[in-house]
Protein backbone atom coordinates (compact mmCIF):
# COMPACT_ATOMS: atom_id res chain seq x y z
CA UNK A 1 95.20 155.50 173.76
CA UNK A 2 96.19 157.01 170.43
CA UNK A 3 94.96 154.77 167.67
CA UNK A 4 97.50 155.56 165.38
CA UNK A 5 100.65 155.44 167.33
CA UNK A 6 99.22 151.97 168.85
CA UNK A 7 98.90 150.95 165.33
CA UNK A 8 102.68 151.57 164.06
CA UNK A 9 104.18 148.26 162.64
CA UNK A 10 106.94 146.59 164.98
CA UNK A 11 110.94 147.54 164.23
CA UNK A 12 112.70 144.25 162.61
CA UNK A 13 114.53 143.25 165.08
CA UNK A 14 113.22 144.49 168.39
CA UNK A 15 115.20 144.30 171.89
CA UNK A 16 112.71 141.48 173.48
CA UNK A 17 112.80 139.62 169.79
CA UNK A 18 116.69 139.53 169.90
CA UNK A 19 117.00 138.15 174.02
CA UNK A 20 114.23 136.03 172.23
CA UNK A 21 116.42 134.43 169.60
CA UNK A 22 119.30 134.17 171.90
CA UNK A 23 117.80 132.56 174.68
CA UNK A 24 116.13 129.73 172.34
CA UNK A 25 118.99 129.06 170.37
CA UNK A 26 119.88 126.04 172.19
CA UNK A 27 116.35 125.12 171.97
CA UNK A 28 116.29 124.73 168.29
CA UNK A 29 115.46 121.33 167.02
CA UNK A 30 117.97 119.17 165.22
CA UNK A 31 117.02 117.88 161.92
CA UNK A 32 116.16 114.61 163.53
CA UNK A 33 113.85 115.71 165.68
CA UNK A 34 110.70 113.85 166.80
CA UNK A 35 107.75 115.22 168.34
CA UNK A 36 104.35 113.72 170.13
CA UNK A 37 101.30 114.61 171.30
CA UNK A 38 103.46 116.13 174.45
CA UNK A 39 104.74 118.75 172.41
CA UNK A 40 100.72 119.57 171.38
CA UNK A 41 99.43 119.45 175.27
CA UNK A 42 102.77 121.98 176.59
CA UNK A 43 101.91 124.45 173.42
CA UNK A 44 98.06 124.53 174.07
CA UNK A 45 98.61 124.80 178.19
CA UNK A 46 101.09 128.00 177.38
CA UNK A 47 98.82 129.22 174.86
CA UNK A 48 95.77 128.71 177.37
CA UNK A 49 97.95 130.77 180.61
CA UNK A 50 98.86 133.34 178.31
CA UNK A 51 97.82 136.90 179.11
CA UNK A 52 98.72 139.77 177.58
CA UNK A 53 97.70 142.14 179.55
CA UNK A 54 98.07 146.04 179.74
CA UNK A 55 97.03 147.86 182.62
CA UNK A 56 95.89 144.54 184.00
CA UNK A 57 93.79 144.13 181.56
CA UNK A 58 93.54 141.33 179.05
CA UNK A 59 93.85 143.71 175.33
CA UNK A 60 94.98 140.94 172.97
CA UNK A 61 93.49 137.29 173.14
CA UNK A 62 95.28 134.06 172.19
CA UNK A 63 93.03 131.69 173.87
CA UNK A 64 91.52 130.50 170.38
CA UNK A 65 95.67 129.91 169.23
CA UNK A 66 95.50 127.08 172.36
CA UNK A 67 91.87 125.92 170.54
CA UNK A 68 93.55 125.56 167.47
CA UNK A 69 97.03 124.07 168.74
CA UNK A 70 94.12 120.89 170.35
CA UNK A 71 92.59 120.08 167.34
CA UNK A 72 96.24 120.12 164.92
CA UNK A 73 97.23 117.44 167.79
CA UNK A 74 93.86 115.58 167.13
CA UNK A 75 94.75 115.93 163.79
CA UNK A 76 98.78 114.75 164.38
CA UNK A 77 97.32 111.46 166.60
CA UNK A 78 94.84 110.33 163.44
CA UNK A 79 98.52 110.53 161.64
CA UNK A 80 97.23 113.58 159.53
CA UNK A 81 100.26 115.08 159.28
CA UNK A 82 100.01 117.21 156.23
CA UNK A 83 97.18 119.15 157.93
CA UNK A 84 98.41 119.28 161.46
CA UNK A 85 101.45 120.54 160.07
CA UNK A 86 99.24 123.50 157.87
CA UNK A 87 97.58 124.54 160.84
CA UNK A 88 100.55 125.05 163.19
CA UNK A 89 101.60 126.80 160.57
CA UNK A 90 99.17 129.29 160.56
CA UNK A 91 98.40 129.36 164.32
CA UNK A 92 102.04 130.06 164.67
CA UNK A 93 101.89 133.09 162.18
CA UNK A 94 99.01 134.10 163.81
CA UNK A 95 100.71 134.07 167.47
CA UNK A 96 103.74 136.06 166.16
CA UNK A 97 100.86 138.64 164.44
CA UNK A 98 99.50 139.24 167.83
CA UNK A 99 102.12 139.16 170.16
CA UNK A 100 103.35 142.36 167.90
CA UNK A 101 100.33 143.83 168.28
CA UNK A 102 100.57 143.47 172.38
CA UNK A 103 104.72 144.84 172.00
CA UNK A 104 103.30 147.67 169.48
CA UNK A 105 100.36 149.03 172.21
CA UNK A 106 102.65 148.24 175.53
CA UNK A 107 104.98 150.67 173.80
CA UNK A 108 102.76 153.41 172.83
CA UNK A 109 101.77 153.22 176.25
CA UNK A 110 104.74 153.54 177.67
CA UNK A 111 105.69 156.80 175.25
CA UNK A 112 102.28 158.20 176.21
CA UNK A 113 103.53 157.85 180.25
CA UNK A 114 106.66 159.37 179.19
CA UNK A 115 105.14 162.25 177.48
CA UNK A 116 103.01 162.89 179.75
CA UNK A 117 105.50 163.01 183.01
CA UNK A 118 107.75 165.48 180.49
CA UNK A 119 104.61 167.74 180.82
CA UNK A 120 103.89 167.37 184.28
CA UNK A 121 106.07 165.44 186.05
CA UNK A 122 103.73 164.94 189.43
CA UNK A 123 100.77 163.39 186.88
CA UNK A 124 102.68 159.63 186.69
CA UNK A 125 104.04 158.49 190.33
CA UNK A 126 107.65 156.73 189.98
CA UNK A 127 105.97 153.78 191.51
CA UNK A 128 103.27 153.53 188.49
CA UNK A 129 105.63 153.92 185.66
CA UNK A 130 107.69 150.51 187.96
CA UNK A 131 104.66 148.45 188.15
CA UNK A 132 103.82 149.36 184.14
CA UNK A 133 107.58 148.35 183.67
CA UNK A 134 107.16 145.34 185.44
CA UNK A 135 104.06 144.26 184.52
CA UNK A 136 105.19 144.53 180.79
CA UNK A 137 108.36 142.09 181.65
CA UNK A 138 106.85 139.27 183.04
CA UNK A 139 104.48 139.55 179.84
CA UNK A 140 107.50 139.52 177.73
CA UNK A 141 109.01 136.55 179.36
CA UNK A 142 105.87 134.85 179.44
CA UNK A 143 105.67 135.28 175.56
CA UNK A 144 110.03 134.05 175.31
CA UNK A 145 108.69 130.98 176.88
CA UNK A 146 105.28 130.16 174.75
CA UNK A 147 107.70 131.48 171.64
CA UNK A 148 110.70 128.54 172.76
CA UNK A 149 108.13 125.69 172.96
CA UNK A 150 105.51 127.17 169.82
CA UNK A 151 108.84 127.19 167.57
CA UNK A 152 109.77 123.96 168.57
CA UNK A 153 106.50 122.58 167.63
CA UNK A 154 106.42 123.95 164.53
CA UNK A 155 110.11 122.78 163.07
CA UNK A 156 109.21 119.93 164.05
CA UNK A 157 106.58 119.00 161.91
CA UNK A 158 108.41 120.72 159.38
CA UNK A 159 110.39 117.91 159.52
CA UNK A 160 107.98 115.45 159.90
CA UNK A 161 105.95 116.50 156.85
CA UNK A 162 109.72 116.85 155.11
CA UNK A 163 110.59 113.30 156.00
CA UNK A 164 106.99 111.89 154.97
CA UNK A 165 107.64 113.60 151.41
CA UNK A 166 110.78 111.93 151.38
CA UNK A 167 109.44 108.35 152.12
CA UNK A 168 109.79 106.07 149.11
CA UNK A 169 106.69 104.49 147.97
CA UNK A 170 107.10 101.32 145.64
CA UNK A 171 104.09 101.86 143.72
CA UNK A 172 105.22 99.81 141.09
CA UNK A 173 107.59 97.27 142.56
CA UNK A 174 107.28 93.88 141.68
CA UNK A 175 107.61 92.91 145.50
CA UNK A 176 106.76 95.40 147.91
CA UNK A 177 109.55 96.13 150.65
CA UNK A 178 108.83 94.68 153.91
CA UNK A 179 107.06 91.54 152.13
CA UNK A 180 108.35 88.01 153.54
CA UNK A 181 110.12 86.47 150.16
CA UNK A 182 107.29 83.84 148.68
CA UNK A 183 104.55 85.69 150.04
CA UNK A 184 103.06 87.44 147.08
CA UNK A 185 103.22 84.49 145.30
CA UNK A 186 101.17 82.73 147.31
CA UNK A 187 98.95 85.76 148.23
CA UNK A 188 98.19 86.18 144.62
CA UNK A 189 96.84 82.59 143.98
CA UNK A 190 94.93 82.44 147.13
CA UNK A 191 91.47 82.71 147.06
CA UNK A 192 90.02 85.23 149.35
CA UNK A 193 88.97 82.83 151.88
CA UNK A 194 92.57 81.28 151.90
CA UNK A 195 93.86 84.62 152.40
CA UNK A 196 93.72 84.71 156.26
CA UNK A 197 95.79 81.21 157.27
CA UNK A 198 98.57 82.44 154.73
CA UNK A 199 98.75 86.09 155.84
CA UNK A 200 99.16 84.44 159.47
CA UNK A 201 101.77 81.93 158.25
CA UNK A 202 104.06 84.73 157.19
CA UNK A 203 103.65 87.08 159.16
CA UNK A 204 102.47 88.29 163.22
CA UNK A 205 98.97 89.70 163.03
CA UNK A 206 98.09 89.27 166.58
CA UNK A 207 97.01 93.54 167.21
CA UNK A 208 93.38 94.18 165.78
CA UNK A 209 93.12 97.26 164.80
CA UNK A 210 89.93 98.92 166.61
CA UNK A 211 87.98 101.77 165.98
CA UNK A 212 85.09 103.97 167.79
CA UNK A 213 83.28 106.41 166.62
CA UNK A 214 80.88 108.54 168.81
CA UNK A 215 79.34 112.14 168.25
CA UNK A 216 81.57 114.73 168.60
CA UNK A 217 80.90 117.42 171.57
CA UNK A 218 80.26 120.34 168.85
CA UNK A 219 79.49 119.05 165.64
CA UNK A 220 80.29 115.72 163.61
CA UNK A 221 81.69 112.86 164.80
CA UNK A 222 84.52 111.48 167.21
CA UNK A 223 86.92 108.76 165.66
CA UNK A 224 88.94 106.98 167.47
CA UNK A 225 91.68 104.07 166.67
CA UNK A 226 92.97 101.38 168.66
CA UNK A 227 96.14 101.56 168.53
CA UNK A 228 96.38 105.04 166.28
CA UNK A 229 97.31 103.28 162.51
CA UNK A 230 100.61 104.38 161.67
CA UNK A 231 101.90 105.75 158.26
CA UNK A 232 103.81 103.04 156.56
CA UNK A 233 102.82 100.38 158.16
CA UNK A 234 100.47 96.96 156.48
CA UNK A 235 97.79 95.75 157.31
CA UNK A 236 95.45 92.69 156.23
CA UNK A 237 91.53 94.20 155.47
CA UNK A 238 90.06 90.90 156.43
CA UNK A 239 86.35 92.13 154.49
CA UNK A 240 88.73 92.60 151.00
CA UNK A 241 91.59 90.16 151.85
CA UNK A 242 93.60 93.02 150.66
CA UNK A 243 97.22 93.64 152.54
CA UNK A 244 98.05 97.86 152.03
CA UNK A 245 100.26 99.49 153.12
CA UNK A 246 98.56 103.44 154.69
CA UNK A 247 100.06 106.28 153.08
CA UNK A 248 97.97 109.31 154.57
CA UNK A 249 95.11 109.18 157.14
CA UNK A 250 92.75 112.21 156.94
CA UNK A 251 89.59 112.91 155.25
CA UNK A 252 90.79 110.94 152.21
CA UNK A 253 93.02 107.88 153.20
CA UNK A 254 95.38 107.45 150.95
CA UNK A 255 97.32 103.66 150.58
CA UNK A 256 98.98 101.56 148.64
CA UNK A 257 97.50 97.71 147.73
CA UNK A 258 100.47 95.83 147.57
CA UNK A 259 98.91 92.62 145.92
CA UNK A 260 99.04 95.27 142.68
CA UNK A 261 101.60 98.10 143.72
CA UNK A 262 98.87 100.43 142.59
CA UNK A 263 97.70 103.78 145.24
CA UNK A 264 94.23 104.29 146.02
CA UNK A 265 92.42 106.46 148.00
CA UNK A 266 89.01 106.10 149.93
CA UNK A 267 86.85 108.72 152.56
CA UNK A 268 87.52 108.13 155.95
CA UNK A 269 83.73 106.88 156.27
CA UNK A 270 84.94 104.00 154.32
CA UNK A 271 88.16 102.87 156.16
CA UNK A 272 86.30 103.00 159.54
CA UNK A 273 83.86 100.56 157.93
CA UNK A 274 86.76 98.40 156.69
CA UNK A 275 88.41 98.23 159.96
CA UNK A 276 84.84 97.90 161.85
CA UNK A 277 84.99 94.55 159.55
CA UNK A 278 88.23 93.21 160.34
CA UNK A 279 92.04 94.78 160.01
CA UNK A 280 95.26 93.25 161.52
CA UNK A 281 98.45 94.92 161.56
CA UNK A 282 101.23 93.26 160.16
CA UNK A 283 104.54 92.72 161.50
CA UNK A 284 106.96 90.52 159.15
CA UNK A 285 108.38 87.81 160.84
């Protein structure tokens, strides 16, 4: 194959990008749109059966893009959204990059067949320059469909990370929202080991918030929550009798201590060690 010809950059708008854009029109997300770890699992299984293939054989590889799609979900579930949302973003700019490399070479070979039946029209059989046809349209369909759900993905957290930017944070509110009225009050005079029976009085605490942690299968370790701690929600740190309120979950956990309104931030390391000690979620009554 000619190097250089395989190696010319893609038109704009090309005839499989446009039945593309028309076909998953109705599959754009609305601006309300949730997504869960489904929408992870159906873009890593496409990403994993994708083959784009030439000659029946495998020239581009996106197998790593299903690898990478897997860990933003693990990512997504620990309520890391700010990352899982960077690295879709790049995985899906990197599955656009290469699925116009695969349309660049299945067209240079398909000019090459031409040219060469101009020449000599017995060298390519009718029936090979069919199955090269054919062979290149269930690609191309196979990439409409991995495109449909990949795009979906990716708005979506777009507007999960938008709506997460957008979520007001009373950092320096008197009373919190979401605190029972004559709570903090009380909270505030309690001593710590008071702090328990009048969390309890004002509110439901009866989920424990659980966490394992277990080596990872490559490097690391594996943590796991029980249930998955969601953004926004409060809790009661039974080691600190502190009630927060958890703002990001990553690397760096990021909350808000609502007996003070002030933000804080903490390794992971460290919130797994608070929970190991004791952490209710709260549920105002």
């Amino acid at each position: 194959m000619n190097e250089t010809e395989a190696e010319q950059p893609v038109p704009e708008k090309t005839p499989a990008e446009i039945r593309s854009e028309a076909r998953s029109d109705e599959s754009q997300p609305a601006g309300g749109m949730e997504i869960n770890l489904g929408d992870f699992t159906r873009t890593q299984g496409l990403m994993k059966s994708l083959r784009l293939v030439l000659n029946n054989q495998i020239v581009i590889q996106v197998e790593e893009i299903g690898s990478g799609v897997s860990e933003a979900g693990r990512k997504f579930k620990m309520g890391d959204i700010d990352q899982a949302h960077q690295d879709v973003a790049r995985l899906y700019s990197t599955f656009g990059q290469k699925t116009n490399q695969w349309e660049n070479q299945a067209r240079s070979l398909e000019r090459q067949m031409k040219a060469q039946a101009a020449k000599n029209p017995k060298s390519i059989s009718i029936d090979k320059m069919n199955q090269m046809k054919s062979e290149q349209t269930a690609v191309r369909t196979r990439i409409r469909t991995a495109e449909v759900q990949f795009r979906r993905l990716h708005q979506g957290l777009e507007q999960a990370f938008t709506n997460l930017q957008r979520r007001p944070v009373e950092a320096g509110s008197e009373t919190p929202a979401e605190l029972p009225t004559g709570f903090l009050m009380r909270f505030k005079a309690a001593m710590n080991e008071d702090r328990p029976e009048i969390v309890k009085s004002y509110f439901d605490a009866d989920t424990v918030l659980k966490v394992r942690v277990s080596r990872g299968t490559k490097a690391g370790y594996d943590i796991r929550f029980d249930p998955v701690p969601s953004l926004g929600s409060l809790y009661f740190f039974a080691q600190t009798a502190q009630i927060i309120r958890l703002i990001q979950l990553s690397e760096v956990v990021r909350f808000q201590d609502l007996e003070t309104g002030q933000m804080h931030e903490m390794k992971l390391v460290e919130f797994v060690k608070q929970v190991q000690s004791g952490a209710w979620l709260l549920k105002p009554r």
